[in-house]
Protein backbone atom coordinates (compact mmCIF):
# COMPACT_ATOMS: atom_id res chain seq x y z
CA UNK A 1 -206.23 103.42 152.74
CA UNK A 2 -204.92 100.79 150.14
CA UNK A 3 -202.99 97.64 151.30
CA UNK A 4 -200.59 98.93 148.64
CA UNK A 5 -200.03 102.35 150.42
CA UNK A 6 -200.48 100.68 154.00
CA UNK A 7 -197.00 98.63 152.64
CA UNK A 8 -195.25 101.19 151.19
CA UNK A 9 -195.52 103.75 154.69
CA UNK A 10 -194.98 100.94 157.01
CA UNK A 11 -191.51 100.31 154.73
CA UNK A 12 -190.72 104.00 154.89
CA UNK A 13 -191.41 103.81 158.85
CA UNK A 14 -188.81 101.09 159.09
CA UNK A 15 -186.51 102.44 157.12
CA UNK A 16 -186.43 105.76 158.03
CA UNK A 17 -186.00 105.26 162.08
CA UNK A 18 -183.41 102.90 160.97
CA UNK A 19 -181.54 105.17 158.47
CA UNK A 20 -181.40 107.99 161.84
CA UNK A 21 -180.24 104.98 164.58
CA UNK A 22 -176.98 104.09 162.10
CA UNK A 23 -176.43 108.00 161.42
CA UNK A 24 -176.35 109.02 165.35
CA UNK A 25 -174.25 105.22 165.89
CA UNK A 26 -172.08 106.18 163.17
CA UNK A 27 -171.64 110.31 164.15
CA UNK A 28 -170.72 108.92 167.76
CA UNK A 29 -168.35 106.37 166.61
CA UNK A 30 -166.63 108.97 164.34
CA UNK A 31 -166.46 111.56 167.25
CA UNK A 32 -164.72 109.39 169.70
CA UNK A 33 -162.32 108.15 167.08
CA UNK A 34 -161.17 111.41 165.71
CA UNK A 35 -161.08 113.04 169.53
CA UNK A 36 -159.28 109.83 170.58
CA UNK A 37 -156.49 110.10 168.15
CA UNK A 38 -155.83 114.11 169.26
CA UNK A 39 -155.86 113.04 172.71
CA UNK A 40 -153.12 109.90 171.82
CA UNK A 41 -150.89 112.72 169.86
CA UNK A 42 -151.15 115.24 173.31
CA UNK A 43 -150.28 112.44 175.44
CA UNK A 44 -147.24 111.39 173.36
CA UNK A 45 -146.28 115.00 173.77
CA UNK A 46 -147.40 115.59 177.17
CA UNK A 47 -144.61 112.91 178.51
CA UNK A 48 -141.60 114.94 176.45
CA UNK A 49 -143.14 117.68 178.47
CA UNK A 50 -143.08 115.88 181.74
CA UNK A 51 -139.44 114.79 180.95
CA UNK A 52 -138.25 118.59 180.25
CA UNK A 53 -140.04 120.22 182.95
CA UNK A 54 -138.67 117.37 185.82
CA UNK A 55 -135.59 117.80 184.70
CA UNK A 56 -135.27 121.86 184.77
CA UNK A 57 -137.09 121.73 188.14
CA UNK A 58 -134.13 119.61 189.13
CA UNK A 59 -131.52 121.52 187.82
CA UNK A 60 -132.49 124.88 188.53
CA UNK A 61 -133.52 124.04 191.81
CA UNK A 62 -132.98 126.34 194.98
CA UNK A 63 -134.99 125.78 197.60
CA UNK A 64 -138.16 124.50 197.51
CA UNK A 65 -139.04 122.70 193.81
CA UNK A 66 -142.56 124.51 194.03
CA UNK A 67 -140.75 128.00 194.00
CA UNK A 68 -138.34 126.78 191.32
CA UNK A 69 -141.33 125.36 189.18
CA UNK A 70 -142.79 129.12 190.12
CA UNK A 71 -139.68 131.00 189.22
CA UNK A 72 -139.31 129.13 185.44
CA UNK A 73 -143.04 128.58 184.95
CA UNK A 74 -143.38 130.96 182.35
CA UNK A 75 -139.81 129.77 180.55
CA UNK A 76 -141.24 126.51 180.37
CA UNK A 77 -144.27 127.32 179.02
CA UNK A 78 -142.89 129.62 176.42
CA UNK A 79 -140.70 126.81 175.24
CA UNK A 80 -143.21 123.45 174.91
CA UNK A 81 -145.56 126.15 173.12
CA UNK A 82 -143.04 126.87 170.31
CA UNK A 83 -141.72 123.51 170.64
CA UNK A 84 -145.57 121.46 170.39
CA UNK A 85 -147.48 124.33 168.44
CA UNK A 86 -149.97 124.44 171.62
CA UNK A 87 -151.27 126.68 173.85
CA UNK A 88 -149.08 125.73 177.58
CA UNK A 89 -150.42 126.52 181.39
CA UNK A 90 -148.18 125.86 184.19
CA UNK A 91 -150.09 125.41 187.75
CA UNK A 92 -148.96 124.97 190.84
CA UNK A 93 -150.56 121.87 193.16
CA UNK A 94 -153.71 124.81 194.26
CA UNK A 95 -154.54 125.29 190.93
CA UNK A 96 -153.51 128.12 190.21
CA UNK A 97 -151.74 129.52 186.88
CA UNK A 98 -148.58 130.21 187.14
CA UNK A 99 -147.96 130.87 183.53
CA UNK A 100 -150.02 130.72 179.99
CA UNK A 101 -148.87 130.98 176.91
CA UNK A 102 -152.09 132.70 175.93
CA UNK A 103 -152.63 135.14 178.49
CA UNK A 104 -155.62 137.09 177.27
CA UNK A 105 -157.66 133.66 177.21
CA UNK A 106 -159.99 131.79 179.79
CA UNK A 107 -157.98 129.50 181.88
CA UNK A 108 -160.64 126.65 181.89
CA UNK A 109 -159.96 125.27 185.59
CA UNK A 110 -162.11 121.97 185.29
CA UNK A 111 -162.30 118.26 186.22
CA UNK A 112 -158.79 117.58 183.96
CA UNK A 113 -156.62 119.39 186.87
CA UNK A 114 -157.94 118.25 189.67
CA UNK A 115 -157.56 114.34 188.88
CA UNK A 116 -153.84 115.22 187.19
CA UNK A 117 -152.65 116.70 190.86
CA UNK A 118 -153.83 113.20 192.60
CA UNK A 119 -151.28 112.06 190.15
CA UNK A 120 -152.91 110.47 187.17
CA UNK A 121 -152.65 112.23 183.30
CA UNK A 122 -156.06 113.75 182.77
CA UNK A 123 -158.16 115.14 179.73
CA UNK A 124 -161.81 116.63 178.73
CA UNK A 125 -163.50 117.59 176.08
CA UNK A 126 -164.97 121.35 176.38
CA UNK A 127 -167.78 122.73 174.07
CA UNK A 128 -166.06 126.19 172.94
CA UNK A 129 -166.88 128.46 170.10
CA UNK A 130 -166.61 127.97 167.18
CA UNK A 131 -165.02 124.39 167.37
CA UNK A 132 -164.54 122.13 170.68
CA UNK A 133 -161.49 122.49 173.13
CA UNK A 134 -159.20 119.42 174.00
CA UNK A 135 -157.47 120.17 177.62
CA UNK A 136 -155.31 117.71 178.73
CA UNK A 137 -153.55 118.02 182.59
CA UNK A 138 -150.44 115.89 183.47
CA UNK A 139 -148.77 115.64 186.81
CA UNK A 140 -145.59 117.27 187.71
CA UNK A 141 -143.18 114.83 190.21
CA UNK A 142 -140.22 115.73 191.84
CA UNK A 143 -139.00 113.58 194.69
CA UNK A 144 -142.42 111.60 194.20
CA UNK A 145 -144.54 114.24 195.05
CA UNK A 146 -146.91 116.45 192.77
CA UNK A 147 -145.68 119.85 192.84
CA UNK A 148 -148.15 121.05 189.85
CA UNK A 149 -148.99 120.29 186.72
CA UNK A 150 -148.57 120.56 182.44
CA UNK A 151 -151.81 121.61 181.03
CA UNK A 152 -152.41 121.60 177.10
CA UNK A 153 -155.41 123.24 175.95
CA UNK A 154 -155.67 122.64 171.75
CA UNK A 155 -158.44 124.12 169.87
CA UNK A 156 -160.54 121.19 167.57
CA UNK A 157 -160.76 123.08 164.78
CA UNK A 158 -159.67 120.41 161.69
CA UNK A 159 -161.86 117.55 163.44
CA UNK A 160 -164.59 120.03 163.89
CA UNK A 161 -164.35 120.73 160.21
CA UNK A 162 -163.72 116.82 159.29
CA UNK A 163 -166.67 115.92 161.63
CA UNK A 164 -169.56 118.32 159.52
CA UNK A 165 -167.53 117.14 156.36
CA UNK A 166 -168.12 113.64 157.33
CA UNK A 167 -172.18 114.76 158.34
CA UNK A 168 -172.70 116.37 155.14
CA UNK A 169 -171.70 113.38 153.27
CA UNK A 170 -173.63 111.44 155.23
CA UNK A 171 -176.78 113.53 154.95
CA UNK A 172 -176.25 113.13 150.70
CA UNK A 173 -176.05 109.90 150.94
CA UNK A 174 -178.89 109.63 153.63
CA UNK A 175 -181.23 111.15 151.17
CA UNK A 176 -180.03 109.40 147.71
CA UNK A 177 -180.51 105.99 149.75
CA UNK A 178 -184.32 106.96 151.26
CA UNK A 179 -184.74 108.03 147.28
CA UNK A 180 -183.77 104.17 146.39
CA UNK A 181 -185.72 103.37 149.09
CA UNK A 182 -189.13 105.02 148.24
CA UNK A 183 -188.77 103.27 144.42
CA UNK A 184 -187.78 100.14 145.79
CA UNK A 185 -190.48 100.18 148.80
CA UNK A 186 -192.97 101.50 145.93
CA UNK A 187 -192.03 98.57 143.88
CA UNK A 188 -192.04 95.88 146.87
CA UNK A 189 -195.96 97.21 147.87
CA UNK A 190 -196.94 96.72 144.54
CA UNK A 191 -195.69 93.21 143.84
CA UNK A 192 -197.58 92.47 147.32
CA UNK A 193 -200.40 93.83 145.87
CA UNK A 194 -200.65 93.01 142.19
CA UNK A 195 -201.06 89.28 143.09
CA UNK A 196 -203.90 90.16 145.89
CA UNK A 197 -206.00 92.45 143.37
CA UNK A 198 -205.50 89.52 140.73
CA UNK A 199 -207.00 87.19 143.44
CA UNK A 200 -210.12 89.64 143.80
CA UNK A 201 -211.01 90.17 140.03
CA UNK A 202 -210.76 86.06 140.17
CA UNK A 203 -213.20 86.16 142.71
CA UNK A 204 -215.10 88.78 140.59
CA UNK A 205 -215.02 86.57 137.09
CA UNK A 206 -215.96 83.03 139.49
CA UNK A 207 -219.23 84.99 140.90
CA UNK A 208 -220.30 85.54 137.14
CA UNK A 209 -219.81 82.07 136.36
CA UNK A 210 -216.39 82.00 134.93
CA UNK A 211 -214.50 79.24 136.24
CA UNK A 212 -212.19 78.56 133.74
CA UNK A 213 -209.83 81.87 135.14
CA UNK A 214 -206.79 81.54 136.11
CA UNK A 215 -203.50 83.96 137.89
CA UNK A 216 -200.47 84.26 137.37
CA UNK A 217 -198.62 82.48 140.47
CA UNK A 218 -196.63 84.67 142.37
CA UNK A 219 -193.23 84.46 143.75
CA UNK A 220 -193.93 84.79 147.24
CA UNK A 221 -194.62 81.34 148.87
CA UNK A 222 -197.77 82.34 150.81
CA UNK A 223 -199.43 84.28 148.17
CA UNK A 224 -198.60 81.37 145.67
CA UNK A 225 -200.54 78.80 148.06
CA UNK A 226 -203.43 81.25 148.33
CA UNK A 227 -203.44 81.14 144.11
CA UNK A 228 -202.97 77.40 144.67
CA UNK A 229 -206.44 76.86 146.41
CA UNK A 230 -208.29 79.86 144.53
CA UNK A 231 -207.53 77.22 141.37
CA UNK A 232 -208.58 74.48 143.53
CA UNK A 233 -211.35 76.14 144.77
CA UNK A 234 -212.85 77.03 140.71
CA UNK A 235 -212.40 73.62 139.61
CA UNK A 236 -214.27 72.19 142.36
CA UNK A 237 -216.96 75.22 141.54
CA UNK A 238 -217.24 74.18 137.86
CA UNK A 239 -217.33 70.18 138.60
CA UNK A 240 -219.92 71.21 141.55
CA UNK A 241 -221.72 72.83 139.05
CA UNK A 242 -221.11 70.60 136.11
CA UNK A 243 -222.35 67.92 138.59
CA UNK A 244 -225.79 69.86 139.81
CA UNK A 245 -226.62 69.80 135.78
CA UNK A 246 -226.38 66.27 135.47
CA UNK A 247 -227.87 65.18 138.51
CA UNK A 248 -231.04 67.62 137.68
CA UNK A 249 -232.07 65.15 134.84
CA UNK A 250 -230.73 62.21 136.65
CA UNK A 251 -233.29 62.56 139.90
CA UNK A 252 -236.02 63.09 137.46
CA UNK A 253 -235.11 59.03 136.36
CA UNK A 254 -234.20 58.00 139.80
CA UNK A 255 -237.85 59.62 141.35
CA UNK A 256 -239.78 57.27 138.38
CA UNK A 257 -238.08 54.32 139.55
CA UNK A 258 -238.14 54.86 142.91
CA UNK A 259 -241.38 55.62 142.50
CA UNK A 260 -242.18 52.06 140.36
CA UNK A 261 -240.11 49.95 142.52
CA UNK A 262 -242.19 51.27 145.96
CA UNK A 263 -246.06 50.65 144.45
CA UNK A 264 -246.20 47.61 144.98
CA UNK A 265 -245.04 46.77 148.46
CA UNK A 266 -246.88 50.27 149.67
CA UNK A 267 -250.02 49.52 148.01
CA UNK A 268 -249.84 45.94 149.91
CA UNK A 269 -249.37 47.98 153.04
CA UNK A 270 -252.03 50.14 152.78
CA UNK A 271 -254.33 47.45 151.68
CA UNK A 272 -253.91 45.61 155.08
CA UNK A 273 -253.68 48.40 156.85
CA UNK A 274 -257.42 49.07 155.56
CA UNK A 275 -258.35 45.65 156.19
CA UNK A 276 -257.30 45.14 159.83
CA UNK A 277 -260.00 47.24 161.28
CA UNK A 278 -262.43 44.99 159.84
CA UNK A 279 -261.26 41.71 160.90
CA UNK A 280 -262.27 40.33 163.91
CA UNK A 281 -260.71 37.25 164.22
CA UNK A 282 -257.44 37.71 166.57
CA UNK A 283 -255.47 35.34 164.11
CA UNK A 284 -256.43 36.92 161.28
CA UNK A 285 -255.27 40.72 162.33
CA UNK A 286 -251.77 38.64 163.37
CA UNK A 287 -251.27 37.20 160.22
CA UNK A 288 -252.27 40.65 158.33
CA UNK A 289 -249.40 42.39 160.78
CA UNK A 290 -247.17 39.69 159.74
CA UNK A 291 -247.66 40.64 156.03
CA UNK A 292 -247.12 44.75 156.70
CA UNK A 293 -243.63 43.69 158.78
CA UNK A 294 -242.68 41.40 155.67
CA UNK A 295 -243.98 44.12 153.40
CA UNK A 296 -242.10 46.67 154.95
CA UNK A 297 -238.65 44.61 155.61
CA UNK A 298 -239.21 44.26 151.66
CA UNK A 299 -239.85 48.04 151.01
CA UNK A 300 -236.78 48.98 153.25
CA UNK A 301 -234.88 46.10 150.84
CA UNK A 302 -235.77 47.98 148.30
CA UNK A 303 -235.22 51.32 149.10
CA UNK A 304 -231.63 50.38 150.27
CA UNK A 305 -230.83 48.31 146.70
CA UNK A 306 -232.34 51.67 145.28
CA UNK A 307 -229.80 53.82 147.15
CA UNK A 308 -226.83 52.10 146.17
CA UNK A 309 -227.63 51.58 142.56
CA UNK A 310 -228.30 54.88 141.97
CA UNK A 311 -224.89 55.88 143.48
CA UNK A 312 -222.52 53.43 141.46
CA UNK A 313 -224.96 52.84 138.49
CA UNK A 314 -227.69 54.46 137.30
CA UNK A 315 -226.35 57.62 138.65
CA UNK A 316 -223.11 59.66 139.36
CA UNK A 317 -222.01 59.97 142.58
CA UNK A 318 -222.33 63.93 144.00
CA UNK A 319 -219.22 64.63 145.20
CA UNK A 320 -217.37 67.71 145.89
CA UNK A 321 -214.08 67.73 146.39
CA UNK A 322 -212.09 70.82 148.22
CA UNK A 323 -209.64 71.37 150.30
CA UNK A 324 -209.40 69.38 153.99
CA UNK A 325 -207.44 68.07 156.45
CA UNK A 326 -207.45 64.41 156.01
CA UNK A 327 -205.81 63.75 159.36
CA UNK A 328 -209.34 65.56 161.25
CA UNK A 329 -211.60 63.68 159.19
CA UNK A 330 -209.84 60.34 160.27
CA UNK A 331 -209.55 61.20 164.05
CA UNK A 332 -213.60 62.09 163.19
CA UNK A 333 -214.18 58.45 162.12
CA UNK A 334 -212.06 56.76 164.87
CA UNK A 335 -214.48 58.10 167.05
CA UNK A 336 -217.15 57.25 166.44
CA UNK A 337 -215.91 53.71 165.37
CA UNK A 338 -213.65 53.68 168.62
CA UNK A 339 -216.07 51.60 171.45
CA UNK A 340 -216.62 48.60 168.60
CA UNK A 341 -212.87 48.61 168.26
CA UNK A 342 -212.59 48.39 172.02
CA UNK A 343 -215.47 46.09 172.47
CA UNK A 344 -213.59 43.31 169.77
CA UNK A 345 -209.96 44.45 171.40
CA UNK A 346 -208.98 45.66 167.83
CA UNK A 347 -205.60 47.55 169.11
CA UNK A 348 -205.38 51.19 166.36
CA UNK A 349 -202.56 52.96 165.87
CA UNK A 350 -203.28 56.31 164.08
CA UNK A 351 -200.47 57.83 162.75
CA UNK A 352 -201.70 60.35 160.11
CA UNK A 353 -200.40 63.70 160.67
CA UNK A 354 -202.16 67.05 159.80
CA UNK A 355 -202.06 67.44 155.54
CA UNK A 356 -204.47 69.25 153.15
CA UNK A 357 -205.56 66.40 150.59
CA UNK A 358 -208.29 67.33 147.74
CA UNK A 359 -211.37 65.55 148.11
CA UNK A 360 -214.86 65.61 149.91
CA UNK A 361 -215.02 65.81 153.62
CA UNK A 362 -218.64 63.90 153.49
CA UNK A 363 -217.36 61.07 151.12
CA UNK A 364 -213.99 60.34 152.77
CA UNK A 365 -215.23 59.47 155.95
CA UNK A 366 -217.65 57.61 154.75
CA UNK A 367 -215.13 55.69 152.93
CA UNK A 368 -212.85 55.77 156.31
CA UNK A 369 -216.06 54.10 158.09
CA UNK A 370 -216.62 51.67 155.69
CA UNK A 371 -212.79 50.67 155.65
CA UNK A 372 -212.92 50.16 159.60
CA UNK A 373 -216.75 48.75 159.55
CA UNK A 374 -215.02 46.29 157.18
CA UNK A 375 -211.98 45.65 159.25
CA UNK A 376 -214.10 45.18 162.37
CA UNK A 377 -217.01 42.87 160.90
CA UNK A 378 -214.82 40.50 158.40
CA UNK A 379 -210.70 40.80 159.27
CA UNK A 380 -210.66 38.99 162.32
CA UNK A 381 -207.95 41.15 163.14
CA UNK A 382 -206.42 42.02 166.56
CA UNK A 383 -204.14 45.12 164.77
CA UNK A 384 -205.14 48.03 162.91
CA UNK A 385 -202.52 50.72 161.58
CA UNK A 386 -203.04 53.85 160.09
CA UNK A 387 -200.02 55.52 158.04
CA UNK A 388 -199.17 58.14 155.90
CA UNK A 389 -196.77 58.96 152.92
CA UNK A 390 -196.61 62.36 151.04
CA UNK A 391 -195.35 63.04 148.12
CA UNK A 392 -195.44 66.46 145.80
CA UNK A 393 -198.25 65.44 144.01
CA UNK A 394 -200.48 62.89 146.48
CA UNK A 395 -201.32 62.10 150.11
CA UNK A 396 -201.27 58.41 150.40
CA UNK A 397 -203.12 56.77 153.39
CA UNK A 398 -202.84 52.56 154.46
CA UNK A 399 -204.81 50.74 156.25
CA UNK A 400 -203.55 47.67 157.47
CA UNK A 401 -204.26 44.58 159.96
CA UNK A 402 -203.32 41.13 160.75
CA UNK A 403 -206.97 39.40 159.96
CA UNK A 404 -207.69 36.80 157.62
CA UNK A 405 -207.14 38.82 154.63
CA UNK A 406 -209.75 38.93 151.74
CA UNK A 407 -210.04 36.08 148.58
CA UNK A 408 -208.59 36.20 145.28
CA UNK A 409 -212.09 36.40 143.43
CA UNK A 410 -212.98 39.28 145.71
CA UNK A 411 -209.90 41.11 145.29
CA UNK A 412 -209.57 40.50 141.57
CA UNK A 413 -213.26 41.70 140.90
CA UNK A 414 -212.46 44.98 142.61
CA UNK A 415 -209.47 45.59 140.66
CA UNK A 416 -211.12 45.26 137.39
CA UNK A 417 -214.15 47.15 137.99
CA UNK A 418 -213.75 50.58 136.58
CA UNK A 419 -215.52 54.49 137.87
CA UNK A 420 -218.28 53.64 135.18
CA UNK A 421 -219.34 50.23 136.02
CA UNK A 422 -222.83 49.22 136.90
CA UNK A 423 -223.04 46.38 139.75
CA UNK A 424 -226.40 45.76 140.64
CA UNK A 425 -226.25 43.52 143.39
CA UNK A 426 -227.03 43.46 147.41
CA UNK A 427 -224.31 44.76 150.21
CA UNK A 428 -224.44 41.74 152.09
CA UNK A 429 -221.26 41.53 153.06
CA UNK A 430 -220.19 40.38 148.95
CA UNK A 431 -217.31 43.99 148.58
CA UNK A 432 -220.29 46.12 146.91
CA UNK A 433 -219.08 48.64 149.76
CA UNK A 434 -215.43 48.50 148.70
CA UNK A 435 -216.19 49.16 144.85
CA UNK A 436 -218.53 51.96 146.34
CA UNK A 437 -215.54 53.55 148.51
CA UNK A 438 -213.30 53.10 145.04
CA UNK A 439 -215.89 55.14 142.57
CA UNK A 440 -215.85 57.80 145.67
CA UNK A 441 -211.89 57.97 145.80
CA UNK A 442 -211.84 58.23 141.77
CA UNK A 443 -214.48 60.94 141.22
CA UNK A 444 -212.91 63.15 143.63
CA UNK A 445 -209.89 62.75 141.75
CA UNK A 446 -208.13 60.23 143.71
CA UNK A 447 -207.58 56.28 143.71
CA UNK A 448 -208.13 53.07 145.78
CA UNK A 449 -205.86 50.07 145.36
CA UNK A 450 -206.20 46.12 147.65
CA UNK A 451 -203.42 44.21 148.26
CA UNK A 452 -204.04 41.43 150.38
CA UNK A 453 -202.97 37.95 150.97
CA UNK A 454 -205.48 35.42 152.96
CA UNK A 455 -204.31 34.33 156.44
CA UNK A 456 -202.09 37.52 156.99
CA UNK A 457 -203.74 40.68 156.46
CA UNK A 458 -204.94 43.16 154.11
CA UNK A 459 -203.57 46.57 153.20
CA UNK A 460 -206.07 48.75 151.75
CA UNK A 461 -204.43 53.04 150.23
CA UNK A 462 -206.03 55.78 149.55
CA UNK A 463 -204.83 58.12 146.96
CA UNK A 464 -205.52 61.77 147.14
CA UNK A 465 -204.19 64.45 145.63
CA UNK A 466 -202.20 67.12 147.14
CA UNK A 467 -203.69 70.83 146.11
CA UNK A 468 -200.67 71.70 144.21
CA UNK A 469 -201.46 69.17 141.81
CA UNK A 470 -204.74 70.66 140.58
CA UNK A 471 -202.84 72.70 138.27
CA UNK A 472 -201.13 70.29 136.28
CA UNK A 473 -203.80 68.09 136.85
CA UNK A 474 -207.04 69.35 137.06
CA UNK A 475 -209.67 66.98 138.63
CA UNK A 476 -211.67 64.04 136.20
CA UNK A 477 -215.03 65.27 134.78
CA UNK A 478 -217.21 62.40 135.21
CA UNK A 479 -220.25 61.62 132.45
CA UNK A 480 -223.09 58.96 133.57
């Protein structure tokens, strides 16, 4: 089954349960109302009744008033039936008739009479054929005692009628408004869907190498966001991939010079390493393991000068940015950082909260690292702070302490070297890992900025980019 059709029944399952809850709410409110306002006009009349029948008791009375109420039962009756337009029984206090208007008919002796003899008015509701009967009982006093009772019995025949009026109109309207309902809730599905089968042939057109497609964004929030990263997730496809070309001709130059750069400090190696079992002076061996330590001290020289050349020179950096939590990858470098920090009582306050940035997971905490391997080598500093500002477009991250702060030369050096630059010189301790952490931040499509001020501290941010700015802004194409 589609998602499409999945919507559209579970819609029609909603509605429809709904639709019959407000019908049987609505039939039951209507009922009670329309029975309520025949039993309000029967009790106005049933207390005219009262009135008339008290007072003939009274002034027919000889004897007894339950043989006088006997004796005029069926006078009374006769007269509140033309008088009302309803049928009339008289009973005495046993219940039974002493006169009705409607002789031929049941009597209906139910609940109504017995609660109207303990002296309250009474009424019920009776299921007849072919429309409901309304009995309503009210006491009979004379000298404040119940000597029998009124009883009206009217047939429901106009709210009967109103009531399957009123249910036919509903039942029209019921099924005009589940008509709307199946358009609109055929509609609704396939707006849900549209978007969702434009996200698949995406996925389709990416797999055969077509990165440059794009959707229409949707109006729904969530299904917007999912377009969002599908957009973020093909432009970090075609710079991955745009990438992978250039670095397959740029490893082809790197191998060659690795390869010249190495040849001489191996071929020393291996030429002592030859030698050694054919000395036999003691001296002579140490001094020939003296040369394959230097030799190799070199080699590793090399091979780290090598390293970082190739990543801010010679060759582009491989990065590839996505979509991450920036707050995880911090907490990741804190960690491992974390006993250095404790061992030089560097107090860190982390206050980065959970936010998707673009960039690379890999790169940024290596950049993270080298910020805090910075901070806890060089600052001096007894305070570290994390923070955090977000805006629509980027995800800005500070790091800031109370060390000794950082020199003008140093500072004004990194601000004028650009993504491109070639700085071929050693990491020993001279910023080469700062301008390496700033061509990491700007190829994955962010930026690195230094503001610091010497005896007070250094503030170094971080730049990324939010996801929703990749489509405004797509992410830089670097070129070597």
């Amino acid at each position: 089954m589609t998602l499409q059709k999945r919507i559209y029944l579970a819609l029609l399952a909603l509605f429809i349960p709904v639709m019959l809850f407000l019908y049987i709410v609505l039939d039951i409110s209507l009922q009670n109302n329309i029975y309520q306002s025949a039993v309000h006009s029967l009790q106005k009349l049933s207390i005219e009744a009262q009135i008339y029948t008290i007072n003939y008791v009274e002034r027919e009375q000889q004897g007894e008033p339950k043989e006088t109420l006997q004796k005029g039962a069926t006078l009374i009756a006769s007269y509140l039936s033309k008088r009302m337009g309803v049928r009339v029984q008289i009973m005495n206090a046993q219940q039974h008739v002493l006169s009705d208007t409607e002789r031929g008919s049941l009597s209906y002796v139910n609940q109504d009479t017995e609660q109207a003899l303990h002296g309250t008015k009474s009424y019920m509701i009776q299921k007849a054929s072919p429309s409901p009967l309304l009995l309503f009982s009210s006491p009979i006093y004379v000298d404040n005692q119940v000597i029998g009772l009124i009883r009206f019995l009217q047939p429901l025949e106009e709210e009967a009628q109103l009531l399957n009026r009123m249910n036919a109109t509903f039942a029209i309207t019921f099924l005009l408004i589940l008509a709307v309902a199946v358009i609109i809730a055929n509609r609704f599905a396939k707006s849900l869907s549209k978007p969702i089968e434009q996200l698949r042939d995406m996925a389709k057109k990416l797999a055969s190498g077509n990165y440059s497609t794009r959707i229409e964004l949707s109006a729904y929030e969530e299904i917007s966001q999912l377009a969002h990263s599908f957009h973020a997730m093909a432009d970090a496809i075609e710079l991955h991939v745009q990438q992978l070309s250039r670095e397959k001709d740029k490893q082809r130059d790197f191998l060659d010079r690795v390869t010249h750069e190495l040849k001489t400090p191996l071929t020393a190696i291996m030429g002592y390493s030859n030698l050694i079992p054919r000395l036999k002076d003691s001296k002579d061996v140490e001094t020939s393991l003296r040369h394959i330590s230097v030799e190799s001290e070199r080699m590793l020289t090399l091979v780290e000068e090598l390293l970082s050349q190739s990543k801010y020179s010679d060759s582009p950096f491989s990065v590839s940015p996505t979509i991450c939590d920036i707050a995880t990858i911090a907490n990741e470098a804190v960690y491992i950082v974390q006993l250095r920090l404790d061992k030089y009582q560097i107090k860190l306050t982390n206050q980065l909260l959970s936010t998707m940035v673009v960039a690379d997971p890999d790169k940024t905490k290596q950049i993270l690292l080298n910020l805090l391997d910075n901070a806890i080598k060089y600052s001096d500093a007894s305070e570290l702070i994390i923070q955090q500002r977000t805006s629509e477009q980027t995800v800005s991250i500070t790091f800031q302490d109370d060390g000794i702060g950082l020199s003008h030369s140093l500072i004004e050096r990194f601000r004028i070297a650009s993504a491109d630059d070639s700085l071929l010189c050693s990491s020993e301790g001279n910023g080469f890992g700062l301008l390496i952490c700033k061509q990491l931040m700007t190829r994955q499509g962010g930026s690195m900025s230094i503001h610091s001020e010497e005896g007070i501290g250094t503030i170094v941010t971080l730049d990324f980019r939010s996801p929703a700015a990749l489509d405004s802004h797509p992410l830089p194409i670097f070129t070597k």
